[in-house]
C-alpha atoms as a PDB file:
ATOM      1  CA  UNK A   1       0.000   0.000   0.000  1.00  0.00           C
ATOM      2  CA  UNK A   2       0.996   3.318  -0.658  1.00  0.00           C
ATOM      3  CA  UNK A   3       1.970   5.862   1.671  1.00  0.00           C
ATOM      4  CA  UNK A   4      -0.203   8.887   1.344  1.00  0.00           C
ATOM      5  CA  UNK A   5       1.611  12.105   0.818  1.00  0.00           C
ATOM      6  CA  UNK A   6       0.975  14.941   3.493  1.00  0.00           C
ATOM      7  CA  UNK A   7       2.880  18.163   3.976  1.00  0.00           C
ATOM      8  CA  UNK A   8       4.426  19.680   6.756  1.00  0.00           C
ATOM      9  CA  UNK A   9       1.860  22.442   7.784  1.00  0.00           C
ATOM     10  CA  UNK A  10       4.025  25.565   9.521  1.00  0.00           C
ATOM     11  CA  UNK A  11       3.524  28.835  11.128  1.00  0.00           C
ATOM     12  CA  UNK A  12       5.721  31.450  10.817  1.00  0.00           C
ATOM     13  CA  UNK A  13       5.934  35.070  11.782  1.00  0.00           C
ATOM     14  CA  UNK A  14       7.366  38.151  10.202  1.00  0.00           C
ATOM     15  CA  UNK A  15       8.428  41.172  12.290  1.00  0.00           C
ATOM     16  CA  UNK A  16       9.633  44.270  11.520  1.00  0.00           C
ATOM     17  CA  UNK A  17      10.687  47.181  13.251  1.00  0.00           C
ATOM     18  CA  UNK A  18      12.582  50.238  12.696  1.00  0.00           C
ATOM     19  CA  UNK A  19      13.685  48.626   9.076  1.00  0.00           C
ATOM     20  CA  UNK A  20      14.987  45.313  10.680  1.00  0.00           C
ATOM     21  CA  UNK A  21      13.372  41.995  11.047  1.00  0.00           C
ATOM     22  CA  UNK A  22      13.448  39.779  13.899  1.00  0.00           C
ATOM     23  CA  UNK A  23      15.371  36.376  12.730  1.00  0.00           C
ATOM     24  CA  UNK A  24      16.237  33.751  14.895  1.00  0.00           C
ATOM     25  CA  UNK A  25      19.649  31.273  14.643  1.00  0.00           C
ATOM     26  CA  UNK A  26      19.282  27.844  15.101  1.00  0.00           C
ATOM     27  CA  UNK A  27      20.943  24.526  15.333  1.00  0.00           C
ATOM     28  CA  UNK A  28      20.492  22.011  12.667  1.00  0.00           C
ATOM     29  CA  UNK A  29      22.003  19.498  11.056  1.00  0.00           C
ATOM     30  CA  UNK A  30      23.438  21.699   8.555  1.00  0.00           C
ATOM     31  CA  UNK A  31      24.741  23.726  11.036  1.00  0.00           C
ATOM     32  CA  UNK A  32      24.007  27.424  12.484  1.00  0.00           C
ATOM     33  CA  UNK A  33      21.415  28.957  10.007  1.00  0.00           C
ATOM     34  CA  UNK A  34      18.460  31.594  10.102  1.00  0.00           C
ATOM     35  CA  UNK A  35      14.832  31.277   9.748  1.00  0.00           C
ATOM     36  CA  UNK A  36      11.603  33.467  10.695  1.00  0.00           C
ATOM     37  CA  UNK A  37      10.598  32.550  13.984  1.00  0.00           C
ATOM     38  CA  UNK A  38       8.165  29.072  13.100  1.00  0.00           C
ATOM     39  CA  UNK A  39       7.580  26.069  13.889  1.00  0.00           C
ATOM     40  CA  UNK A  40       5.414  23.433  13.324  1.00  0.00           C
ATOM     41  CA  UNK A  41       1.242  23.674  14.047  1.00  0.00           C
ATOM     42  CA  UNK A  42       0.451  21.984  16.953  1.00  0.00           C
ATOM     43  CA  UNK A  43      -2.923  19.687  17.752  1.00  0.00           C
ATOM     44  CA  UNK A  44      -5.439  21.704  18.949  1.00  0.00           C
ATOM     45  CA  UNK A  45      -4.180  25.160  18.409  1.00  0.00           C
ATOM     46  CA  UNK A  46      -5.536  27.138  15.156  1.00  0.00           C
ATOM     47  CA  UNK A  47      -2.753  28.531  13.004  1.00  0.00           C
ATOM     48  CA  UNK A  48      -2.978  31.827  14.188  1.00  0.00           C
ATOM     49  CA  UNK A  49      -2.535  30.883  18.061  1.00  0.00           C
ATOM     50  CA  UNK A  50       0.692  28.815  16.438  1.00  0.00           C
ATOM     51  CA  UNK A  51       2.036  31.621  15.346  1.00  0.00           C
ATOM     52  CA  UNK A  52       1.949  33.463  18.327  1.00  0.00           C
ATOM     53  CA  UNK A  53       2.987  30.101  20.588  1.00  0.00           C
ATOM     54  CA  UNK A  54       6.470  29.505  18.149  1.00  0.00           C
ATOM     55  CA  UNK A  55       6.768  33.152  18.614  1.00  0.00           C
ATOM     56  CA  UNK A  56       7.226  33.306  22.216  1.00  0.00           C
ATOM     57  CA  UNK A  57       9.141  29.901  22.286  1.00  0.00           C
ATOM     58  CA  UNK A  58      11.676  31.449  20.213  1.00  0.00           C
ATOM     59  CA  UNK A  59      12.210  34.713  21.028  1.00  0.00           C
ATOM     60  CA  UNK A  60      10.857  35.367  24.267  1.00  0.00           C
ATOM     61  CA  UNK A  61       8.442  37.880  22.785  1.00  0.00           C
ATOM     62  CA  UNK A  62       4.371  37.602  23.225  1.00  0.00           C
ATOM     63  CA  UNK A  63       2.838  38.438  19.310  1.00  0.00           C
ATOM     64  CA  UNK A  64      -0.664  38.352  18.170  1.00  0.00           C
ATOM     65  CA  UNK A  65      -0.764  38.029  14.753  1.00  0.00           C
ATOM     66  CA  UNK A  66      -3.223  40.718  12.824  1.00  0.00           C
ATOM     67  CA  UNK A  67      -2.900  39.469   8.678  1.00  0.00           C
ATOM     68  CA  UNK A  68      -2.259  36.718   7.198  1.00  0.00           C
ATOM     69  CA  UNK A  69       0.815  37.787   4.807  1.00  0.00           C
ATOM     70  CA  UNK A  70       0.673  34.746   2.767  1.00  0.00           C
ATOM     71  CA  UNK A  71       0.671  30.476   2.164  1.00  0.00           C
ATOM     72  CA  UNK A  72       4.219  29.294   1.038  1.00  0.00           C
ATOM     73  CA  UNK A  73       5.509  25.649  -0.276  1.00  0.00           C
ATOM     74  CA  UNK A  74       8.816  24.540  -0.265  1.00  0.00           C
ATOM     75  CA  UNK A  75      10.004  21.152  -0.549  1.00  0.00           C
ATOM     76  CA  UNK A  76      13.896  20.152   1.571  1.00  0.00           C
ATOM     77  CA  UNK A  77      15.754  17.436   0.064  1.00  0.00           C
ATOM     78  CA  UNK A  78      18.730  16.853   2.755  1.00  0.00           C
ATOM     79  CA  UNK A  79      21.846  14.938   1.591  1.00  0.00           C
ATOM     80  CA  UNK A  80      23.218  12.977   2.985  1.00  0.00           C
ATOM     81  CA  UNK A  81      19.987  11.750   5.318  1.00  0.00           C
ATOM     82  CA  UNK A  82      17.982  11.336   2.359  1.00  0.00           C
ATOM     83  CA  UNK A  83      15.124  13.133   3.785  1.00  0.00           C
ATOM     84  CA  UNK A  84      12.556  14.425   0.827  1.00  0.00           C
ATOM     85  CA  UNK A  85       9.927  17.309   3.144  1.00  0.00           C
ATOM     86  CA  UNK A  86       7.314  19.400   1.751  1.00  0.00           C
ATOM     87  CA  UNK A  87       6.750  22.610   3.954  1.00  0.00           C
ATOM     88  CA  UNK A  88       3.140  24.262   3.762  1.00  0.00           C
ATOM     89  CA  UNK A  89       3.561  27.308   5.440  1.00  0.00           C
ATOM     90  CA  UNK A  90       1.096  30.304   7.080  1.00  0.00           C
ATOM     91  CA  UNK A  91       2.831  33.567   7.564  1.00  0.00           C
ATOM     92  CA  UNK A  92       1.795  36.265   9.633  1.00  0.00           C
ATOM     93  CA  UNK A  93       2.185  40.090  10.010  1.00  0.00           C
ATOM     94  CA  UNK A  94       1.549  41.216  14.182  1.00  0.00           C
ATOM     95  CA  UNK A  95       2.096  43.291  16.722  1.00  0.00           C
ATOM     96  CA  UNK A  96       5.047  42.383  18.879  1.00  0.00           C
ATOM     97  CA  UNK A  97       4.686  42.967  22.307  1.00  0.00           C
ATOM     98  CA  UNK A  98       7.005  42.274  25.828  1.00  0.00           C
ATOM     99  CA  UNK A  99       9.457  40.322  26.398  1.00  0.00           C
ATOM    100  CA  UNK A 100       9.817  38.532  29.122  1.00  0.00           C
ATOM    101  CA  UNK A 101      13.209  38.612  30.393  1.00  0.00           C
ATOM    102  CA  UNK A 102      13.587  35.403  32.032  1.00  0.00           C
ATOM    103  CA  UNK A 103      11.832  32.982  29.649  1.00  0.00           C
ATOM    104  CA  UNK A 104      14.733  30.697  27.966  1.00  0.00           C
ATOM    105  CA  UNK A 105      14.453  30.592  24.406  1.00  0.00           C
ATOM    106  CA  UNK A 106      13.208  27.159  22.936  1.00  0.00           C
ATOM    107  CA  UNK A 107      16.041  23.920  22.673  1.00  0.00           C
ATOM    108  CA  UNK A 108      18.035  24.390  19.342  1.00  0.00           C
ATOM    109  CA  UNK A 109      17.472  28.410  19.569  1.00  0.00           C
ATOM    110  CA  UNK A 110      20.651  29.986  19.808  1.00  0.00           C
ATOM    111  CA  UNK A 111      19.651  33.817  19.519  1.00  0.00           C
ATOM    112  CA  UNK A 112      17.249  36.126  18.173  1.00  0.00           C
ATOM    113  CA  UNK A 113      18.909  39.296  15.861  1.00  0.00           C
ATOM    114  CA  UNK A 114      17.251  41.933  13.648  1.00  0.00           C
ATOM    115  CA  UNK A 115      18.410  42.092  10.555  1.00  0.00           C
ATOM    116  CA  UNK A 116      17.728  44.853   7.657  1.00  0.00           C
ATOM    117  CA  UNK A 117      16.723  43.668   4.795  1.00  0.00           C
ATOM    118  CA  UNK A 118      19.895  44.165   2.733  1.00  0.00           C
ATOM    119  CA  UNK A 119      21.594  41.841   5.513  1.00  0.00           C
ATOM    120  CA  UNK A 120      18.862  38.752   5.371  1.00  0.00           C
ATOM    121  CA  UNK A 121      19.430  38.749   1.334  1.00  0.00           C
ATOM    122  CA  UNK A 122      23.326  38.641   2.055  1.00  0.00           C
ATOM    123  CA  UNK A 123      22.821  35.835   4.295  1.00  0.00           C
ATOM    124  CA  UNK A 124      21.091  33.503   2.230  1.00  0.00           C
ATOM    125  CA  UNK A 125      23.606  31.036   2.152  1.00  0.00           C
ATOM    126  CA  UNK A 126      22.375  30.218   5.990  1.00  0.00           C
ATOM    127  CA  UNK A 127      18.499  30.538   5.619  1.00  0.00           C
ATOM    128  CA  UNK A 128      16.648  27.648   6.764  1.00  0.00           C
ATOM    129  CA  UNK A 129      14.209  27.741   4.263  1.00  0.00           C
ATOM    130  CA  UNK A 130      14.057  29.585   1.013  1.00  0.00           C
ATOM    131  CA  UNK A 131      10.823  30.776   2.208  1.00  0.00           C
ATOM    132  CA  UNK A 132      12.446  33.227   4.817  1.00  0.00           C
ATOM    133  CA  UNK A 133      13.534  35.519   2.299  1.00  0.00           C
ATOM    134  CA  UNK A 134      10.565  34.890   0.113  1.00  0.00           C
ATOM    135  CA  UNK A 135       8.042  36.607   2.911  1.00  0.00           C
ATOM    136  CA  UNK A 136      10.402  39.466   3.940  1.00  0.00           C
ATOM    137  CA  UNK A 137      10.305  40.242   0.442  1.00  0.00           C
ATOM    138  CA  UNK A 138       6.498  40.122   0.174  1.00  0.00           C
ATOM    139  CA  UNK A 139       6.062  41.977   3.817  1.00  0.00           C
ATOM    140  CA  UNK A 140       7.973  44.434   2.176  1.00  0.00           C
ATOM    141  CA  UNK A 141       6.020  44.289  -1.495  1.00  0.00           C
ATOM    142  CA  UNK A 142       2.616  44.905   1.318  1.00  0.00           C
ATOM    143  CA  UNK A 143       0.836  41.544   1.314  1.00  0.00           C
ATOM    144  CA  UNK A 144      -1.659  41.479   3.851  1.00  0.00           C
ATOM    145  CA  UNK A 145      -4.845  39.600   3.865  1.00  0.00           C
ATOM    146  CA  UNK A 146      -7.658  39.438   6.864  1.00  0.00           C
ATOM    147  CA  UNK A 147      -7.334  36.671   9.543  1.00  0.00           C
ATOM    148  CA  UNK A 148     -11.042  36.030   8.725  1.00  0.00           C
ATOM    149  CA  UNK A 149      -9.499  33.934   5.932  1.00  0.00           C
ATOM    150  CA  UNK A 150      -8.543  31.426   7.926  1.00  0.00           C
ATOM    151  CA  UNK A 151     -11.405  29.544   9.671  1.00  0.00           C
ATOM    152  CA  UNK A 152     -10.835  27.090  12.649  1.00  0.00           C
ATOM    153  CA  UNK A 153     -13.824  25.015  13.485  1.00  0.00           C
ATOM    154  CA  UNK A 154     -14.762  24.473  16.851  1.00  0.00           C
ATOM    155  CA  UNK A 155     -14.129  21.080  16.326  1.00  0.00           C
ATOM    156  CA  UNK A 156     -10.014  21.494  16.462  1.00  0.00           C
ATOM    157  CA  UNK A 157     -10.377  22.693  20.053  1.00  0.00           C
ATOM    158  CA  UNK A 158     -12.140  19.517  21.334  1.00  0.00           C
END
């Protein structure tokens, strides 16, 4: 029988302030490299409170997401594990709020840093996904959809 094919479903945050975004650098296999602050959708959450759960995990920061900036796919062939994933991913526009000091940032989270934009396209050699560079470019091109076009039955919550 064959295996059915399912994606990877991701939320992701971009966040920008004073002409920098907020990056994190993380640990992986291929060494130190950058990403938006993301992670995988949890059970039970909708994407929107996933967002703002990988958010504070990551960087310490509390965010409530206010537009869905857009749906991405990107597929990661890693050699030499022979691992073949496809990435759906929801990104978000928000409001960042407080840090909280003391929180510890999530395992395999080395820092957060705000980077222009000029400096994230420089770095692309250490993105973890092509798709970090891909939303910067449309947060900065103005995509921005309502929330209201994501609906989360009731029935994810029981």
């Amino acid at each position: 029988m064959q295996t059915r094919w399912k994606p990877n479903v991701t939320v992701a945050a971009v966040i920008e302030q004073d002409g920098r975004f907020l990056l994190v650098e993380e640990e992986t296999a291929e060494g130190l490299m950058l990403n938006n602050p993301a992670g995988h959708l949890d059970p039970g959450e909708s994407p929107e409170e996933g967002c703002a759960r990988e958010v504070l995990e990551e960087t310490a920061h509390v965010f409530r997401p206010t537009a869905l900036l857009g749906i991405y796919m990107a597929r990661s062939r890693r050699d030499p594990t022979g691992q073949d994933i496809t990435y759906l991913r929801m990104a978000f526009r928000g409001e960042l709020g407080q840090r909280d000091a003391l929180r510890k940032l999530d395992t395999g989270i080395v820092r957060t840093l705000w980077l222009t934009p000029e400096e994230v396209r420089a770095s692309s050699a250490r993105h973890r996904s092509p798709l970090l560079l891909q939303c910067i470019e449309d947060y900065l091109a103005g995509a921005s959809h309502p929330l209201s076009l994501i609906h989360t039955d009731a029935t994810v919550w029981r």
